[in-house]
PDB file of N, CA and C in Angstrom:
ATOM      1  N   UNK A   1      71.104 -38.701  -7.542  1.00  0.00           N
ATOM      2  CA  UNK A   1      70.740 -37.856  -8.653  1.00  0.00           C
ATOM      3  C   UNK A   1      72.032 -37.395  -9.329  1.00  0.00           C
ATOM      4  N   UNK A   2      72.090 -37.300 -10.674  1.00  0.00           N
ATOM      5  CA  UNK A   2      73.098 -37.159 -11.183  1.00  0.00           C
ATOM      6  C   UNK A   2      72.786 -35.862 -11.804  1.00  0.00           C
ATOM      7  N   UNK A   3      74.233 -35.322 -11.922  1.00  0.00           N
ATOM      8  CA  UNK A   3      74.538 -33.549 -12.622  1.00  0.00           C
ATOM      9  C   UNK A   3      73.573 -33.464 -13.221  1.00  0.00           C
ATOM     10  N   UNK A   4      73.099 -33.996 -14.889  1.00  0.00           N
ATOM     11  CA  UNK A   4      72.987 -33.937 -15.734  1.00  0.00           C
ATOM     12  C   UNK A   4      71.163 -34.106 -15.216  1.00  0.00           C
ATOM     13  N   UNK A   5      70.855 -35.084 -14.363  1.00  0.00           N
ATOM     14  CA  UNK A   5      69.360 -34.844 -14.117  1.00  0.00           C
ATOM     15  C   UNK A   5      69.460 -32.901 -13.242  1.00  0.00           C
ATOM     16  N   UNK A   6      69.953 -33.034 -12.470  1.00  0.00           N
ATOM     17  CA  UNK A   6      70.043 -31.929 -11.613  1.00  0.00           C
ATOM     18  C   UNK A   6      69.650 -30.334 -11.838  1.00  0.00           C
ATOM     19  N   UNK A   7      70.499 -30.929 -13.453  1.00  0.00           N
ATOM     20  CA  UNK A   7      70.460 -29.365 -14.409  1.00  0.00           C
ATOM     21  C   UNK A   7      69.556 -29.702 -15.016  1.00  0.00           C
ATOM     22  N   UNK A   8      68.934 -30.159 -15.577  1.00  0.00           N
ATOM     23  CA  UNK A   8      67.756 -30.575 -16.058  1.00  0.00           C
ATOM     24  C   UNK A   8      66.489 -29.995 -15.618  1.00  0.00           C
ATOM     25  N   UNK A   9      66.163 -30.485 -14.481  1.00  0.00           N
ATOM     26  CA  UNK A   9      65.178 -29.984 -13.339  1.00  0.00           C
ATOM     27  C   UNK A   9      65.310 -28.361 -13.144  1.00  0.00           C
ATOM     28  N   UNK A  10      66.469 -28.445 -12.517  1.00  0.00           N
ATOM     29  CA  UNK A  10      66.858 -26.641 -12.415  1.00  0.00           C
ATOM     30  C   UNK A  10      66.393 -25.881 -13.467  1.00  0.00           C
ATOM     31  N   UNK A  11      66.806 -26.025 -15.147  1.00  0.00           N
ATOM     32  CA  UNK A  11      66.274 -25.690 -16.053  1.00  0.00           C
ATOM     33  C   UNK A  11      64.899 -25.734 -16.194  1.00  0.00           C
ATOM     34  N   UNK A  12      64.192 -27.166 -16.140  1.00  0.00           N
ATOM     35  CA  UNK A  12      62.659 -27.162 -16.015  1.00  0.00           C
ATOM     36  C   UNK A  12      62.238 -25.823 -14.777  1.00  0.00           C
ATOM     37  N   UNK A  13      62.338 -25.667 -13.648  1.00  0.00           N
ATOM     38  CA  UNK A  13      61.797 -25.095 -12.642  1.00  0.00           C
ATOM     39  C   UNK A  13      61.868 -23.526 -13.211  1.00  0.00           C
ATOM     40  N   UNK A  14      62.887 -23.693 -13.278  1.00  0.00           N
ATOM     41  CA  UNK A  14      63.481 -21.825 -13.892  1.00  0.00           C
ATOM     42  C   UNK A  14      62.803 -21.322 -15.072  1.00  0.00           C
ATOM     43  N   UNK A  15      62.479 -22.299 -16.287  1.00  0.00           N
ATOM     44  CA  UNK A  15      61.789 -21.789 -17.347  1.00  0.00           C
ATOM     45  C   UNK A  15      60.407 -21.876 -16.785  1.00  0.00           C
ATOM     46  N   UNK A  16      59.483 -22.741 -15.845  1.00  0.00           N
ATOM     47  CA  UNK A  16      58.474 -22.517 -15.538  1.00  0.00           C
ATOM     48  C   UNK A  16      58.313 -20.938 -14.956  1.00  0.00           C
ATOM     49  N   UNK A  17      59.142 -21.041 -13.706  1.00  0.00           N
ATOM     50  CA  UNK A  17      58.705 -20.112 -12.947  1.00  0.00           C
ATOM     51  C   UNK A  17      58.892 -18.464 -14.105  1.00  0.00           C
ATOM     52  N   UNK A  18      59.941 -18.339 -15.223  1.00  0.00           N
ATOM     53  CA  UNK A  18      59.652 -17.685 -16.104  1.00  0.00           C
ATOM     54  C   UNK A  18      58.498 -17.213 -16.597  1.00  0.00           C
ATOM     55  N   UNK A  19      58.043 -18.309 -17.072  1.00  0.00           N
ATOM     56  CA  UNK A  19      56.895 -18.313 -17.852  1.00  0.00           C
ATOM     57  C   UNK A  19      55.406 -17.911 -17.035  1.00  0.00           C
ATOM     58  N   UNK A  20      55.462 -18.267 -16.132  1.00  0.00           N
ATOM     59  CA  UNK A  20      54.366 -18.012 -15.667  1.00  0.00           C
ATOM     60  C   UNK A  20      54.700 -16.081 -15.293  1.00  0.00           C
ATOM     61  N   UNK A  21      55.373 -16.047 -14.595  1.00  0.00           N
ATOM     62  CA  UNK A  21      55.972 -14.183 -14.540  1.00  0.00           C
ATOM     63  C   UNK A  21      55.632 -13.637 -16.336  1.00  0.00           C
ATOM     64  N   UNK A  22      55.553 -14.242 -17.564  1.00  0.00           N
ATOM     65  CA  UNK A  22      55.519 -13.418 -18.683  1.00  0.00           C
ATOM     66  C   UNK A  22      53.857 -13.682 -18.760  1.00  0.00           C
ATOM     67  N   UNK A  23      53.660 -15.208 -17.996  1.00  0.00           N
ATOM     68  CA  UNK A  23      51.959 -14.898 -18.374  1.00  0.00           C
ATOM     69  C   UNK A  23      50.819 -14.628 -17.595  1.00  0.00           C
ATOM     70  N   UNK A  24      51.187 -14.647 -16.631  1.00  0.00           N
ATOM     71  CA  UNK A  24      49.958 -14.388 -15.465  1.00  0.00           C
ATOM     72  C   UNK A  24      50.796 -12.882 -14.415  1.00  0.00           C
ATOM     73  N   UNK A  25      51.785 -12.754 -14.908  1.00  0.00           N
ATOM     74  CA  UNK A  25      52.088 -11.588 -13.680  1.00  0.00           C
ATOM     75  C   UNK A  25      53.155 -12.437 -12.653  1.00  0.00           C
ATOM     76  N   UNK A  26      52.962 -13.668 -12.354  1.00  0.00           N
ATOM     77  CA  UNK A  26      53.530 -14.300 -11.258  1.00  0.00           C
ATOM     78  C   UNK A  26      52.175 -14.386 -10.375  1.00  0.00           C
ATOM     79  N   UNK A  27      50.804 -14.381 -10.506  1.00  0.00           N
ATOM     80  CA  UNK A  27      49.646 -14.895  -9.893  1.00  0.00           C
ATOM     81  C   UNK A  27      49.668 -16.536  -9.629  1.00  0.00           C
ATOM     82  N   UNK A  28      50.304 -17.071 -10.216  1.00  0.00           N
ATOM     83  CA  UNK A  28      50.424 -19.126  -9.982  1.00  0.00           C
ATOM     84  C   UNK A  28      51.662 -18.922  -9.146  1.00  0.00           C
ATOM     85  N   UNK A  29      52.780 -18.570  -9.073  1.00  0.00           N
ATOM     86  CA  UNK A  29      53.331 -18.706  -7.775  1.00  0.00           C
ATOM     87  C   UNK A  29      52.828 -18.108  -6.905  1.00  0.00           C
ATOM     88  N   UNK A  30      52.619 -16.794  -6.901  1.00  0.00           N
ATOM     89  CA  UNK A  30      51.858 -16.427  -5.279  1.00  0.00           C
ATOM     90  C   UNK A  30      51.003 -16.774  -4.689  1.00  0.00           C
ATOM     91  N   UNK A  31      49.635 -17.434  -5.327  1.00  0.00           N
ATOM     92  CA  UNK A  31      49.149 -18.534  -5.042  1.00  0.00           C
ATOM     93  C   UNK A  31      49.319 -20.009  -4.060  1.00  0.00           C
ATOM     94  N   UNK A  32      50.014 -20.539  -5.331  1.00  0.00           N
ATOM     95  CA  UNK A  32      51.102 -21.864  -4.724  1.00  0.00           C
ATOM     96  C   UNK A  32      51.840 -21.425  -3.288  1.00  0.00           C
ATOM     97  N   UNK A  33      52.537 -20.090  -3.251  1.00  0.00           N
ATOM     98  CA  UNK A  33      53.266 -20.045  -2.183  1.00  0.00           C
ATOM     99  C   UNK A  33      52.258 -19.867  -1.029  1.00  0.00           C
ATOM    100  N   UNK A  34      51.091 -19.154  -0.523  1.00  0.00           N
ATOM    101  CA  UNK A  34      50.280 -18.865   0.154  1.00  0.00           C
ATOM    102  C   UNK A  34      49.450 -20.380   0.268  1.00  0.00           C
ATOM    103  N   UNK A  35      48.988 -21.364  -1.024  1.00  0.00           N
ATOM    104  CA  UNK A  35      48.269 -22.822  -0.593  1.00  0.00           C
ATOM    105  C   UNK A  35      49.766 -23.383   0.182  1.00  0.00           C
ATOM    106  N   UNK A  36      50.891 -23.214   0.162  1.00  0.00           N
ATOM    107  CA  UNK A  36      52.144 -23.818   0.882  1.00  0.00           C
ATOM    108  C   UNK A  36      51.785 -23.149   1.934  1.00  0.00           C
ATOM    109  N   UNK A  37      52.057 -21.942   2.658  1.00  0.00           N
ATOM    110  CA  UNK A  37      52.071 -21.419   3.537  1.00  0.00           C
ATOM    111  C   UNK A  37      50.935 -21.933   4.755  1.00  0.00           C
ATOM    112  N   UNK A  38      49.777 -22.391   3.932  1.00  0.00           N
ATOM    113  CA  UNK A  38      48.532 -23.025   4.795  1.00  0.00           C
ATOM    114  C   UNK A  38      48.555 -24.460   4.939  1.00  0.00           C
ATOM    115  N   UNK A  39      49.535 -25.210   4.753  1.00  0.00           N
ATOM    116  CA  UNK A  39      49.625 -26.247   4.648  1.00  0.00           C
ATOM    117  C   UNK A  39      50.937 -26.804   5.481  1.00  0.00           C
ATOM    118  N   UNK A  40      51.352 -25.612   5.413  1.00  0.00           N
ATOM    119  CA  UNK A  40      52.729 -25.715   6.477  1.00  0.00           C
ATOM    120  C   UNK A  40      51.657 -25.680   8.432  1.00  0.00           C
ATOM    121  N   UNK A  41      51.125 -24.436   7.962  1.00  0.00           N
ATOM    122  CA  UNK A  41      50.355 -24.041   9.412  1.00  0.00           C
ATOM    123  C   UNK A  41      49.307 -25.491   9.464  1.00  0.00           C
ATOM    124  N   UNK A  42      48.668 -25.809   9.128  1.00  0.00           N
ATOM    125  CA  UNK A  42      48.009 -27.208   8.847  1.00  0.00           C
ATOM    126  C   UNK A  42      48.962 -28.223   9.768  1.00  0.00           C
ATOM    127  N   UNK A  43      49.974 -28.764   8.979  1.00  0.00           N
ATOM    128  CA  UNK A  43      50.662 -29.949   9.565  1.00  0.00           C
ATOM    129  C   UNK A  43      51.339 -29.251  11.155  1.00  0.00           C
ATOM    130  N   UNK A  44      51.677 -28.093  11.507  1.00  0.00           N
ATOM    131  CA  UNK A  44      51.927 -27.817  12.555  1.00  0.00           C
ATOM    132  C   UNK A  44      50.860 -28.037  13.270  1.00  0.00           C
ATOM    133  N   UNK A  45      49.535 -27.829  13.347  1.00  0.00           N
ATOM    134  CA  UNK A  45      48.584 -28.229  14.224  1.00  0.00           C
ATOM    135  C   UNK A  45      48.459 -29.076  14.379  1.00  0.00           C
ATOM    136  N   UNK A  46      48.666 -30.292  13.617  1.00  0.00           N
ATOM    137  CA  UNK A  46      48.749 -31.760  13.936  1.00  0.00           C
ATOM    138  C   UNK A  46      49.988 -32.256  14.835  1.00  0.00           C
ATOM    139  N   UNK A  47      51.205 -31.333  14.896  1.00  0.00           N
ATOM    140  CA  UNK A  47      52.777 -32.130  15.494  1.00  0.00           C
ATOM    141  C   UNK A  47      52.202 -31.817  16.521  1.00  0.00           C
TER     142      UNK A  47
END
């Protein structure tokens, strides 16, 4: 991966996670982080 993709992405992620904090409160990440959190505990029951 090169710089220029790198910052790219970084930029994409950062203006998302922005945006969603000006439009929902930050309700789509806390979400996302909690469907992660069950999905982490998930694949541990399987190792």
């Amino acid at each position: 991966m090169t710089n220029q993709i790198s910052i790219v992405l970084g930029l994409l992620i950062v203006s998302l996670v922005v945006a969603d904090m000006l439009l929902t409160g930050g309700d789509t990440i806390l979400f996302l982080a909690r469907k992660f959190g069950d999905l982490i505990e998930w694949t541990a029951f399987w190792r």
